[in-house]
Protein backbone atom coordinates (compact mmCIF):
# COMPACT_ATOMS: atom_id res chain seq x y z
CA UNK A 1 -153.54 55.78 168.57
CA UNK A 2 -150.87 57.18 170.97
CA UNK A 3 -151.30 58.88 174.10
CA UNK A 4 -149.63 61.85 172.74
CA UNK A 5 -152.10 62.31 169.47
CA UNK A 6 -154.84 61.68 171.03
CA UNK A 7 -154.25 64.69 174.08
CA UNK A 8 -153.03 66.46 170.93
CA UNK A 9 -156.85 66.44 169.19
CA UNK A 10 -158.21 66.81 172.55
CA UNK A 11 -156.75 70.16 173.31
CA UNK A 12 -156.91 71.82 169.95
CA UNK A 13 -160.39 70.22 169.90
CA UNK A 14 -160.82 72.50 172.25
CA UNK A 15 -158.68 75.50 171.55
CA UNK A 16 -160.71 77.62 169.32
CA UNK A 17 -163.78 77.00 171.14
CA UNK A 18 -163.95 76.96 174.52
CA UNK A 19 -166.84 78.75 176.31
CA UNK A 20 -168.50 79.01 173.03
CA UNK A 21 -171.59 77.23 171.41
CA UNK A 22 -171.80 76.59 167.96
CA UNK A 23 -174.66 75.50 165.98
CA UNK A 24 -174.92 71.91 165.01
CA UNK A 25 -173.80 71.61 160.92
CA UNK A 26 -174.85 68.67 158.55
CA UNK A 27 -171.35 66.38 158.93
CA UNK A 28 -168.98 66.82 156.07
CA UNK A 29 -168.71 63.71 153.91
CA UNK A 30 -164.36 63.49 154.08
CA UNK A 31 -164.59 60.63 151.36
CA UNK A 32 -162.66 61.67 148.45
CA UNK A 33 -163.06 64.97 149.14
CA UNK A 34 -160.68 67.43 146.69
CA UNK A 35 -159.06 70.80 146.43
CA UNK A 36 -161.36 72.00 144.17
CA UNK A 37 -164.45 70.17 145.95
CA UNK A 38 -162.99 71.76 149.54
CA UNK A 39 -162.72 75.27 147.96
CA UNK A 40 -166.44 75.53 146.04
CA UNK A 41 -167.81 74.57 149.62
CA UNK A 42 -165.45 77.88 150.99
CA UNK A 43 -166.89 79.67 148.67
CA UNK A 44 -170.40 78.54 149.03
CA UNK A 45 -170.29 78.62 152.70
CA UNK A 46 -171.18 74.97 152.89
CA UNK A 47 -168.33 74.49 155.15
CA UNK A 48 -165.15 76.22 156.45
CA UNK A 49 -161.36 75.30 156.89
CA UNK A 50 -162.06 74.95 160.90
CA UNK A 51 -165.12 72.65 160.31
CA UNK A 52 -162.97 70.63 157.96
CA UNK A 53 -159.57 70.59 159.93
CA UNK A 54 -162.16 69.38 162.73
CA UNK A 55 -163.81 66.72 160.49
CA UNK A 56 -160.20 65.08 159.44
CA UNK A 57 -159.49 65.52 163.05
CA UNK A 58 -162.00 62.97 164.37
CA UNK A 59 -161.29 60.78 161.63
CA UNK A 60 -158.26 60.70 162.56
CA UNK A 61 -158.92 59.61 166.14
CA UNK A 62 -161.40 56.95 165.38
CA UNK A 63 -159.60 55.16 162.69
CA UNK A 64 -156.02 55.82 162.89
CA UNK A 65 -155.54 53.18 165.70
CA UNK A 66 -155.67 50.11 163.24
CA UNK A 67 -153.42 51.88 160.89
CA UNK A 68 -150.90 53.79 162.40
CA UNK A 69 -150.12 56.43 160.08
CA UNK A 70 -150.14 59.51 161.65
CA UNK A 71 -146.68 60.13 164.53
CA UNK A 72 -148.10 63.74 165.32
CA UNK A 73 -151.32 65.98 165.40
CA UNK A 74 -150.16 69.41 164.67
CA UNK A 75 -151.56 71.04 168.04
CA UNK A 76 -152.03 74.51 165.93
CA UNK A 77 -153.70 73.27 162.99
CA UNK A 78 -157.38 74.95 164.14
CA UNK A 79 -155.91 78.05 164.78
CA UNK A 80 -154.18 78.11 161.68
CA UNK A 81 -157.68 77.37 160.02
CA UNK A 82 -159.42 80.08 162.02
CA UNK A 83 -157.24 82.45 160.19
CA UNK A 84 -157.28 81.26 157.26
CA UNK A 85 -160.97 81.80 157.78
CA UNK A 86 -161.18 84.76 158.58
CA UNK A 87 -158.73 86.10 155.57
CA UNK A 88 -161.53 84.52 153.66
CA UNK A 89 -164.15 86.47 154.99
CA UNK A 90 -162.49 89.91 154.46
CA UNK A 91 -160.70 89.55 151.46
CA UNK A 92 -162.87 86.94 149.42
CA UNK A 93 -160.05 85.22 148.06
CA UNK A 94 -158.88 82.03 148.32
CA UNK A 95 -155.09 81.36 148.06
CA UNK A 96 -154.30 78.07 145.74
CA UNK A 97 -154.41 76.10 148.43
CA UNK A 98 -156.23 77.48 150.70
CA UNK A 99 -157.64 75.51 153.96
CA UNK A 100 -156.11 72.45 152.29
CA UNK A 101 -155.34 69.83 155.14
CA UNK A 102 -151.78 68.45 154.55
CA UNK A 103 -149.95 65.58 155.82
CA UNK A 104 -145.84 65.82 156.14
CA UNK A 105 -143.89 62.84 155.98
CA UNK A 106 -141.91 62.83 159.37
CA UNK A 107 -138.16 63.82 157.74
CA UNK A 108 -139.62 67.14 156.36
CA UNK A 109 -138.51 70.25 158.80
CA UNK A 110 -141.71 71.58 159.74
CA UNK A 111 -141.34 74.07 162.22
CA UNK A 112 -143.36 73.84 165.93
CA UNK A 113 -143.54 70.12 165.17
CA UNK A 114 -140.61 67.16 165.59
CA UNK A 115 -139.07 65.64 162.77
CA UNK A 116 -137.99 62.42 163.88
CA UNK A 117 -137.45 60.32 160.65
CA UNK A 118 -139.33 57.93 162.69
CA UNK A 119 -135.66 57.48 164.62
CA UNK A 120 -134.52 57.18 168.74
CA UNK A 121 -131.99 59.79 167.66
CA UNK A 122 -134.47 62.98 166.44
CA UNK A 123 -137.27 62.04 168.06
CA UNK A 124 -137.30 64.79 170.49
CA UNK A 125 -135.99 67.52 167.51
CA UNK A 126 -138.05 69.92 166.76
CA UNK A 127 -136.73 72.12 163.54
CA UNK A 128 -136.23 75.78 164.09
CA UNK A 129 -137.60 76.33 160.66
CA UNK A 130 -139.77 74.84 157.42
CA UNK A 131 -138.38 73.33 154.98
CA UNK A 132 -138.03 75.35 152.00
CA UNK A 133 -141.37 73.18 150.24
CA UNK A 134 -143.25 73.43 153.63
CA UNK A 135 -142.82 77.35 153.65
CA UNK A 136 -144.26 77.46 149.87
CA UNK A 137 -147.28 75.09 150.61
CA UNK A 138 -147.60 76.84 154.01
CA UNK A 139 -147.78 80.47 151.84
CA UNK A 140 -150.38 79.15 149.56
CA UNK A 141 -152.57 77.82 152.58
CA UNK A 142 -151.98 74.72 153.29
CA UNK A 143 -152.85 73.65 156.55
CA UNK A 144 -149.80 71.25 157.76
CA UNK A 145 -152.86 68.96 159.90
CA UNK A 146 -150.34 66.47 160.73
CA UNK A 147 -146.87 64.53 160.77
CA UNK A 148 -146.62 60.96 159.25
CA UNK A 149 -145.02 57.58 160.45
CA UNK A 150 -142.24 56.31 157.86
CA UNK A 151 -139.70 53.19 157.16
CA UNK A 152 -136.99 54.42 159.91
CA UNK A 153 -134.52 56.60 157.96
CA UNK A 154 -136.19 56.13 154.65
CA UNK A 155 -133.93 52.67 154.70
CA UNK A 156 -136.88 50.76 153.80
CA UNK A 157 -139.11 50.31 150.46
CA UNK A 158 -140.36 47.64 151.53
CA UNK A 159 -142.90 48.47 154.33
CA UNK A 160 -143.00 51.65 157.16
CA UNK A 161 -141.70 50.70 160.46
CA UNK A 162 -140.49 53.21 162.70
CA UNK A 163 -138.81 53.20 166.17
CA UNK A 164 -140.85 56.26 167.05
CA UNK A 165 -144.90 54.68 166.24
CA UNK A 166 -144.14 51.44 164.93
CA UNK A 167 -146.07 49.43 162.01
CA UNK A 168 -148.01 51.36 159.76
CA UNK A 169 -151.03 48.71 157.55
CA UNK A 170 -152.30 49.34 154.62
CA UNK A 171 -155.74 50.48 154.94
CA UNK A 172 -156.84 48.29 152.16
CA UNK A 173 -155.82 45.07 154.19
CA UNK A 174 -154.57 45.53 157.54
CA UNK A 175 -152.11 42.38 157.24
CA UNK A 176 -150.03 44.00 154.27
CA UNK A 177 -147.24 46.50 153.87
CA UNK A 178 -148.25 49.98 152.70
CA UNK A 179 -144.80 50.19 151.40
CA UNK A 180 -142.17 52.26 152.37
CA UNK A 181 -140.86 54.68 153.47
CA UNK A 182 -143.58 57.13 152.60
CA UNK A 183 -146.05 54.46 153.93
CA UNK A 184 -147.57 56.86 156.52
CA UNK A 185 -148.52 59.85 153.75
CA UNK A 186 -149.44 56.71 151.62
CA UNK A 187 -152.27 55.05 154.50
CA UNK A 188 -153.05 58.19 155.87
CA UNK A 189 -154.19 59.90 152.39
CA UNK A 190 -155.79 56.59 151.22
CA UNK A 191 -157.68 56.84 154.64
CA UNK A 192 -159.20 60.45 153.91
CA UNK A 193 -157.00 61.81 156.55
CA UNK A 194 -155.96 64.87 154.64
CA UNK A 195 -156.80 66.22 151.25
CA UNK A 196 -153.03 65.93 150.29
CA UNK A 197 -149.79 64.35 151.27
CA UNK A 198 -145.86 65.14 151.25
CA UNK A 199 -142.97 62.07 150.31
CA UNK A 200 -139.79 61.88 149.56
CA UNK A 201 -138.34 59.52 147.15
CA UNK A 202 -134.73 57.82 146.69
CA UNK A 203 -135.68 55.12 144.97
CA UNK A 204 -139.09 54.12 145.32
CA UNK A 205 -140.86 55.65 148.36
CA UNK A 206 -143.13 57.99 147.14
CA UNK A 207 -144.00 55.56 144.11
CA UNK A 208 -144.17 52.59 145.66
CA UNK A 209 -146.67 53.64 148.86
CA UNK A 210 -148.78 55.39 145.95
CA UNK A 211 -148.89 52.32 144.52
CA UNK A 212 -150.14 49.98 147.21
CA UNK A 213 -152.71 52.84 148.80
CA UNK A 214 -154.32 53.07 145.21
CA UNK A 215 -152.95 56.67 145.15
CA UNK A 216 -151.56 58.98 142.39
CA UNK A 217 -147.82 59.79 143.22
CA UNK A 218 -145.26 62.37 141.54
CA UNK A 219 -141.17 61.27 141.58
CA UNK A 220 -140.56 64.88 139.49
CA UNK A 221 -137.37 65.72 137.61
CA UNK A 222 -134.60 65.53 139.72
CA UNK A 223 -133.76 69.29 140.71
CA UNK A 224 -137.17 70.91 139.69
CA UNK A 225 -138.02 70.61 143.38
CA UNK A 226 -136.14 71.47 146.18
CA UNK A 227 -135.00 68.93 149.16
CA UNK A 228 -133.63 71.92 151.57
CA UNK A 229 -134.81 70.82 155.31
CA UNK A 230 -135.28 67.18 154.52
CA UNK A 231 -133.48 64.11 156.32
CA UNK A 232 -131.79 62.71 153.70
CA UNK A 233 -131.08 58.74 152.94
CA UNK A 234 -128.79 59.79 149.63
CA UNK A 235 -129.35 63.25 148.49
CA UNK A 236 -128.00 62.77 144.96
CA UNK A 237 -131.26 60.57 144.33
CA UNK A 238 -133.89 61.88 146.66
CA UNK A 239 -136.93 63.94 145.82
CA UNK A 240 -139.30 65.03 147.72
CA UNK A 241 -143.37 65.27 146.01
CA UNK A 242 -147.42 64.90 146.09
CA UNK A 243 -149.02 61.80 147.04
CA UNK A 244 -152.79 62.15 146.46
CA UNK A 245 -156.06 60.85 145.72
CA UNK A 246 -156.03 62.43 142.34
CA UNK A 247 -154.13 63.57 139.48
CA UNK A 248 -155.74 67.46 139.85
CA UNK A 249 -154.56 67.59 143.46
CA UNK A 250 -150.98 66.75 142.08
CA UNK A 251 -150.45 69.00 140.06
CA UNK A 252 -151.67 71.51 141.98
CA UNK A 253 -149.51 70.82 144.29
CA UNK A 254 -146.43 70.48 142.11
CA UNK A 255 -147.37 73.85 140.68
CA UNK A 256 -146.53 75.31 144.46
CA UNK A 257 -143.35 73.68 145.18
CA UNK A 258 -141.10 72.97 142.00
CA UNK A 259 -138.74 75.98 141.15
CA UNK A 260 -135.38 77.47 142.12
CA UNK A 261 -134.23 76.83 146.29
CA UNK A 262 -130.60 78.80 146.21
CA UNK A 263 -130.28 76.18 149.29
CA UNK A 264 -130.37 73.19 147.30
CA UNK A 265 -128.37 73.66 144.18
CA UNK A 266 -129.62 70.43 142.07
CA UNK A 267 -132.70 72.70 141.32
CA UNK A 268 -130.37 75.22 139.12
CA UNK A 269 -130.50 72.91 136.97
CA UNK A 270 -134.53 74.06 136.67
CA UNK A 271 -134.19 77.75 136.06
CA UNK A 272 -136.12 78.35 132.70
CA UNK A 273 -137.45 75.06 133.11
CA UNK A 274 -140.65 75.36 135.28
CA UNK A 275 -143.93 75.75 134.13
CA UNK A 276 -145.59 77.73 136.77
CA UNK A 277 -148.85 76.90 135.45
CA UNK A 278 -149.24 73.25 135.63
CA UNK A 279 -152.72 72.83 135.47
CA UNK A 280 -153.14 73.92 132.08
CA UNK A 281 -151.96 70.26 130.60
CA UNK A 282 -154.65 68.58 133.12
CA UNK A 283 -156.19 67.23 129.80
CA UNK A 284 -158.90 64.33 129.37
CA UNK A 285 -158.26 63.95 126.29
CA UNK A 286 -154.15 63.87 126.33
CA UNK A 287 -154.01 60.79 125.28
CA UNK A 288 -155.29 60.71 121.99
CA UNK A 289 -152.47 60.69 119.02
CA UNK A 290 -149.61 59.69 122.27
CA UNK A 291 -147.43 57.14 121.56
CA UNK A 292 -146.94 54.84 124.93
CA UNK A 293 -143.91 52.42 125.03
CA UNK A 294 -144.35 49.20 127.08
CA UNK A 295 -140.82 48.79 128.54
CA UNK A 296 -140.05 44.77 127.82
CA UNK A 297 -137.00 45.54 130.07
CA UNK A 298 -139.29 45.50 133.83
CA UNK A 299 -141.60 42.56 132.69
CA UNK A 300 -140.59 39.76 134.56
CA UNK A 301 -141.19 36.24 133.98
CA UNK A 302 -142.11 35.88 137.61
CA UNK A 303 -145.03 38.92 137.21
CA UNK A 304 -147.99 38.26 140.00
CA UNK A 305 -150.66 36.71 137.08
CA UNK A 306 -153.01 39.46 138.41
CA UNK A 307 -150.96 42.34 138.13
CA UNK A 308 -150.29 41.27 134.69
CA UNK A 309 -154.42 40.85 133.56
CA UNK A 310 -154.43 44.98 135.36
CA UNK A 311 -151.97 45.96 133.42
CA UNK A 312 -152.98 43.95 129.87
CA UNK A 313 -156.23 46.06 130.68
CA UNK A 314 -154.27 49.28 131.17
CA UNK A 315 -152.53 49.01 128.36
CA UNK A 316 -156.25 48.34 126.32
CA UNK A 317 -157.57 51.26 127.94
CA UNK A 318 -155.25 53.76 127.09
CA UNK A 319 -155.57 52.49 123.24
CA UNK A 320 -159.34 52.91 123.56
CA UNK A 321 -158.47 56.28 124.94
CA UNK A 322 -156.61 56.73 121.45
CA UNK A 323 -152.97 55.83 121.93
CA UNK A 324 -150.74 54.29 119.86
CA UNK A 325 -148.93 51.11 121.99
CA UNK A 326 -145.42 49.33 120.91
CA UNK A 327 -143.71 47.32 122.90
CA UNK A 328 -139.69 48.61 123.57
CA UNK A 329 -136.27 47.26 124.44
CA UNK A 330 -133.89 49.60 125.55
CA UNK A 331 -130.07 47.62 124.15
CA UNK A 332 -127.35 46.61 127.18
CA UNK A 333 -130.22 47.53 129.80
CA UNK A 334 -128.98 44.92 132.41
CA UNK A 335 -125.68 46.36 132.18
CA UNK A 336 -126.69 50.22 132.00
CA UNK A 337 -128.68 49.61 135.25
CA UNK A 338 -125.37 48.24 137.20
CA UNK A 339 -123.32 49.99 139.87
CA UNK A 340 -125.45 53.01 139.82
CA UNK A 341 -126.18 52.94 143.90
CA UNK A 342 -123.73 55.26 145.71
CA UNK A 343 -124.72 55.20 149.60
CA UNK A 344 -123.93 58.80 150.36
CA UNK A 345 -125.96 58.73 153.98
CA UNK A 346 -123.11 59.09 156.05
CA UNK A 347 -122.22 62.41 154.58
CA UNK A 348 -125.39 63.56 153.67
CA UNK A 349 -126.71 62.25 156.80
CA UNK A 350 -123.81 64.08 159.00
CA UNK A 351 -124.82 67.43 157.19
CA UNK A 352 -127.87 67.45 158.23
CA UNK A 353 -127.37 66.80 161.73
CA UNK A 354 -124.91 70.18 161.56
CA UNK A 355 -127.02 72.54 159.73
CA UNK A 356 -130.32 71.65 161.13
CA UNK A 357 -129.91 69.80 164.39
CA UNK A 358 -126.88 71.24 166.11
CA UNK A 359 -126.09 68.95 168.80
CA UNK A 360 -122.97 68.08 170.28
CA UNK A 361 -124.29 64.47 171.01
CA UNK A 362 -125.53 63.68 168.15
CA UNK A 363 -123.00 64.54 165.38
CA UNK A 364 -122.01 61.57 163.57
CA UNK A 365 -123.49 58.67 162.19
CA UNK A 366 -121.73 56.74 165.22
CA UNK A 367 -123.40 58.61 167.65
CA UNK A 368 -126.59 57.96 165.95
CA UNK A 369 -125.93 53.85 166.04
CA UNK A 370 -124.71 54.76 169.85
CA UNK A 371 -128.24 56.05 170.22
CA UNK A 372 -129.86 52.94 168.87
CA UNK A 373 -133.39 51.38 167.24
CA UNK A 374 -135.77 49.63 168.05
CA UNK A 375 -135.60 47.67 164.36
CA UNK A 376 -133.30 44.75 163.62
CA UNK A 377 -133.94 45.90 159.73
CA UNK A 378 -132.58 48.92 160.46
CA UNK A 379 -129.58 47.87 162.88
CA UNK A 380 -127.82 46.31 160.12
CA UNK A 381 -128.52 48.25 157.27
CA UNK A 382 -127.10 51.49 159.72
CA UNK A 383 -123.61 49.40 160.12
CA UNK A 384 -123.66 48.46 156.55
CA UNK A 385 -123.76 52.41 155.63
CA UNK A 386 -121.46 53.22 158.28
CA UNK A 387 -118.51 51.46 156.08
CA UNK A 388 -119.63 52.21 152.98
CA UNK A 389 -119.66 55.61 151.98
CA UNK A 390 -119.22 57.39 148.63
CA UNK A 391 -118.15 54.39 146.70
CA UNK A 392 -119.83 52.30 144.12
CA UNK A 393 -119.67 48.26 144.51
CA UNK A 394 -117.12 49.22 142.10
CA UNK A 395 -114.53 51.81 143.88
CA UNK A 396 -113.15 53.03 140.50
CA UNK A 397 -116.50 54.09 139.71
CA UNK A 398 -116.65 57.63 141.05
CA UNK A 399 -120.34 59.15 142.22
CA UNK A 400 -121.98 61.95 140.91
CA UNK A 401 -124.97 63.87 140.21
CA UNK A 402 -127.43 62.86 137.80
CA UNK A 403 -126.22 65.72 135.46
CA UNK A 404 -122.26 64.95 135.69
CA UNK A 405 -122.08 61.70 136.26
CA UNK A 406 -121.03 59.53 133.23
CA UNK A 407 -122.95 56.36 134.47
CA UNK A 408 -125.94 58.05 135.15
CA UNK A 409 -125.75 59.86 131.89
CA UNK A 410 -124.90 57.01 129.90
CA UNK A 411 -127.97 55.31 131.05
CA UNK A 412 -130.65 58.02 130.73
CA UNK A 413 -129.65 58.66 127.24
CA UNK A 414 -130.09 54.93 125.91
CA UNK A 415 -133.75 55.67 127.03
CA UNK A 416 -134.13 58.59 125.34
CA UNK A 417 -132.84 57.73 122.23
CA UNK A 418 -135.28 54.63 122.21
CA UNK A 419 -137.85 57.52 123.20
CA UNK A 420 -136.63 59.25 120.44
CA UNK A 421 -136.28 56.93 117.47
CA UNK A 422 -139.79 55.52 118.47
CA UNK A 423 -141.15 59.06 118.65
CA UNK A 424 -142.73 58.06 121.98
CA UNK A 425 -144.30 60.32 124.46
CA UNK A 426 -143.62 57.71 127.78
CA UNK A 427 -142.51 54.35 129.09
CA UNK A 428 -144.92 52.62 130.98
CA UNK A 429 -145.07 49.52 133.23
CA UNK A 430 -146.38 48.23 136.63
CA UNK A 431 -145.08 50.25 139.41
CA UNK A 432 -144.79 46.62 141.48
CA UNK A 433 -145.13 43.33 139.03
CA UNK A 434 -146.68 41.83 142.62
CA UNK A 435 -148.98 42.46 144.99
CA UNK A 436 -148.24 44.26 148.37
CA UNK A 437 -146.73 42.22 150.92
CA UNK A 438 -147.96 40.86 153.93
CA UNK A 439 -146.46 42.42 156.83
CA UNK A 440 -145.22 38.77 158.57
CA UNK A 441 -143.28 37.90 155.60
CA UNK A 442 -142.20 41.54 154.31
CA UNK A 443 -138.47 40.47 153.73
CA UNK A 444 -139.27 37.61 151.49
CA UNK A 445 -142.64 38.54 149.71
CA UNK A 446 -141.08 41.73 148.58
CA UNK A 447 -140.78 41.18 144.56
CA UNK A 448 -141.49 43.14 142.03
CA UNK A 449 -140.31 46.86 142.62
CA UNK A 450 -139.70 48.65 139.40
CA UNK A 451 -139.86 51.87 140.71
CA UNK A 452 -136.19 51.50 141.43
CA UNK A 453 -134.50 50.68 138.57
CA UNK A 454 -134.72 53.80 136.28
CA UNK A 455 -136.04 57.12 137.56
CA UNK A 456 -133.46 57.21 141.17
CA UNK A 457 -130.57 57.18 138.77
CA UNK A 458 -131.46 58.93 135.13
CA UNK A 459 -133.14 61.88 137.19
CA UNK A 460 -136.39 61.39 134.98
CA UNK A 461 -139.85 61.94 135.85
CA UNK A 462 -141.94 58.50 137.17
CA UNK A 463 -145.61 59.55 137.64
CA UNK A 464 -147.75 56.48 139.17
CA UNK A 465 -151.38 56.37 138.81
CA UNK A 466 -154.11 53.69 140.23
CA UNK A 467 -154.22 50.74 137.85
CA UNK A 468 -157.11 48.85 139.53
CA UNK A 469 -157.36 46.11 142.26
CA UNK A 470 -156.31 42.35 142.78
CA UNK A 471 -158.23 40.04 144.98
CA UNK A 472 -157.62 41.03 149.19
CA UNK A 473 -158.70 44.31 147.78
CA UNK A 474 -154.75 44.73 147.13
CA UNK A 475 -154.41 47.84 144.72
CA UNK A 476 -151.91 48.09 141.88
CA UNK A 477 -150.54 51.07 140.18
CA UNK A 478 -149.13 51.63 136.63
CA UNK A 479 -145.92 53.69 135.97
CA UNK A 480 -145.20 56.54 133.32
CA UNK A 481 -141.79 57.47 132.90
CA UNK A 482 -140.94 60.62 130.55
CA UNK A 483 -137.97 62.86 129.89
CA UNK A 484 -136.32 65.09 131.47
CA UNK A 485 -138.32 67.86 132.76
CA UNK A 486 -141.70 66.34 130.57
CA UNK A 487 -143.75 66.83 133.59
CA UNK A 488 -146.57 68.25 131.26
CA UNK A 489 -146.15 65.22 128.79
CA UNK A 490 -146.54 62.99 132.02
CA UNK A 491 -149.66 65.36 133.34
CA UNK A 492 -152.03 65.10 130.01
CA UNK A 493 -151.29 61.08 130.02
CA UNK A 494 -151.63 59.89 133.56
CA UNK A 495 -154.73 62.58 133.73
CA UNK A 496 -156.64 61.61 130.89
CA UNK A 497 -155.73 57.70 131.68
CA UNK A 498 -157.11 58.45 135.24
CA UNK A 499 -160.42 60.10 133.85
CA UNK A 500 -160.36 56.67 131.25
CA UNK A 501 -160.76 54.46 133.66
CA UNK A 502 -161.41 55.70 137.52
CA UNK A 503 -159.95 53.33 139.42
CA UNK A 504 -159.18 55.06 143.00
CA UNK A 505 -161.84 53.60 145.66
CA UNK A 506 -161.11 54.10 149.18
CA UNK A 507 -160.82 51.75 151.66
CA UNK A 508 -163.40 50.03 153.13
């Protein structure tokens, strides 16, 4: 761990309680620990949000150093909790998520703490506000405990280096990738570091780190949530969503932030849309009469051989659990899935830096590349983007939103009309057809990534769920993908598969 966390968790350590004794309390067991677990102990007055913001605290500090998840301890986080406490004690009431520790991927705006996007360039910027998501999770009492490391820029899916903390490991095996660029949340959570996590998602990276930390993670609708106060990589793909140890703690979540942001206009597209009670299609049984296509289309001849005996099992389980299974096509897929990439980062990028950062030095994507990295990775790819803006490979190919453009379009509906004509309630597939990476070899283990082929460019909902373990201890995660704005379709399958088969384990 860094200098700068660990005089962070000294002094708030000592914040709340200096000159005061407290009596000694039985140690709270962080393991798997959930909203609903964290909030009957409130109630019972087994524990409270300081003694738990405390508990993650020290966790923090004496595991985090073989990791390397976590870029910043929030230095207020026990205060916050002491309040939080004591609107408890007078009111009786606890807010949806109240006293829930949270961890913030480090291109969120969150306001009293930087938001570097793990670069040279922001590292000292420290946003004057939340982001619109962090405000709404903030207002239903979350506790924002903490700041993770990511894959600098969001450039990379395929493991989370940063030129701000460096290489984050996957707590299942230190010598692999947790993915990128949500790796931090991804570690951190699968670490019992915080009860929930925040990532964003172009094309893979809150999928993809769920995936290889045996997590649950949400790529929503695009536009049912907003991405106001968020670094972007290319803002007519990202999303930002829960990664967590469960399905429940998901949805909960989701239930906070999706909705209208006048800020980020993708999410009109929502209004009238939004279930603001999400919970209600947490159902064990939801997969009983579903039908489940097995998309031919992302399984490789080259599929890891154990991947493929988790997900032969998966797709037993779920017809034990009473689904119906047929294997799908979708017609011209190889073609439907070209040129749909547009690498809008300079622009996106360059609005960001005026609306949020204000700086006269750092106003361009030049003057970020003047600024530098520490990463080779991300050297190139950063003069690759800085001469190709806006275009397809295919400059007659204009770029659009998911909604108007004809590409994008063109491509979600062939998968919906195979949905359709097949009556079937989701696609499924392995969210990687291999196993995590090792961090040495990152660049040329990295096969198998699914979770970019569909969901960035239709706009659909991708849910990813724990699909069991190969040998290292490597997990492995299986994929639903649904129609637009089917987030309850997605809920009652992934939950009552998760309740099936309860494969999430922490690390050793």
């Amino acid at each position: 761990m860094n200098f700068t966390k660990k005089i962070a968790i000294w002094l708030l350590t000592l914040s709340p309680f200096f000159g005061c004794e407290s009596p000694k309390k039985e140690s709270i067991n962080l393991s798997e620990l959930t909203i609903s677990d964290i909030h009957k102990a409130y109630q019972s007055g087994k524990f409270n949000s300081q003694e738990l913001v405390q508990a993650y605290l020290d966790r923090i500090e004496n595991m985090d150093s073989a990791i390397n998840s976590i870029s910043m301890i929030n230095p207020e986080a026990l205060q916050i909790a002491k309040a939080l406490d004591e609107e408890f004690q007078q009111t009786k009431t606890l807010r949806p998520l109240h006293g829930i520790p949270l961890i913030v991927k480090d291109n969120i705006n969150t306001k009293g703490l930087p938001t570097t996007a793990g670069s040279l360039a922001l590292q000292d910027f420290y946003p004057e506000e939340d982001a619109f998501i962090i405000q709404k999770l903030v207002a239903a009492g979350a506790i924002v405990i903490a700041k993770s490391n990511m894959a600098e820029w969001a450039f990379s899916p395929m493991h989370s280096e940063s030129s701000t903390v460096g290489i984050t490991r996957n707590p299942y095996n230190l010598d692999h990738v947790p993915a990128g660029s949500s790796g931090g949340t991804g570690a951190s959570i699968a670490s019992n570091f915080g009860t929930i996590g925040l990532g964003t998602d172009t094309g893979n990276s809150i999928r993809g780190p769920s995936s290889h930390n045996a997590l649950v993670g949400f790529r929503t609708t695009l536009g049912l949530v907003s991405r106001e106060g968020i670094v972007p990589l290319y803002l007519r793909n990202d999303v930002v969503g829960p990664m967590c140890r469960t399905v429940e703690d998901a949805v909960k979540m989701l239930e906070v932030i999706a909705g209208f942001d006048a800020k980020d206009p993708l999410t009109r597209y929502s209004e009238g849309r939004t279930s603001f009670n999400y919970t209600q299609y947490l159902d064990k049984d939801g997969l009983k009469g579903a039908r489940i296509g097995v998309l031919k289309n992302l399984l490789g001849d080259n599929m890891d051989e154990e991947v493929n005996i988790l997900f032969e099992k998966a797709l037993s389980d779920m017809a034990n659990l009473g689904a119906a299974i047929e294997y799908v096509e979708i017609p011209d897929f190889d073609q439907l899935s070209q040129d749909q990439w547009c690498p809008t980062f300079r622009v996106d990028l360059e609005d960001f830096l005026k609306t949020y950062v204000k700086r006269d030095t750092t106003k361009t994507l030049e003057d970020i590349m003047r600024i530098g990295t520490h990463s080779a990775y991300t050297k190139g790819r950063m003069e690759r983007l800085s001469t190709n803006t806006l275009r397809r490979e295919n400059p007659a190919l204009p770029c659009g939103d998911a909604y108007t453009d004809l590409r994008r379009v063109a491509f979600r509906e062939a998968i919906e009309k195979k949905m359709e004509e097949l009556q079937l309630d989701a696609l499924v597939y392995p969210t990687w057809n291999n196993k995590p990476a090792r961090i040495d070899f990152f660049e040329e283990e990295y096969k198998g990534d699914n979770s970019q082929i569909v969901s960035p460019h239709t706009g659909q909902p991708a849910f990813t769920v724990p699909m069991g373990f190969t040998s290292g201890n490597l997990p492995a995660g299986l994929q639903f993908l649904g129609r637009m704005y089917d987030e309850p379709v997605l809920i009652k399958l992934t939950y009552s598969y998760e309740q099936g088969t309860k494969h999430r384990k922490s690390p050793n």
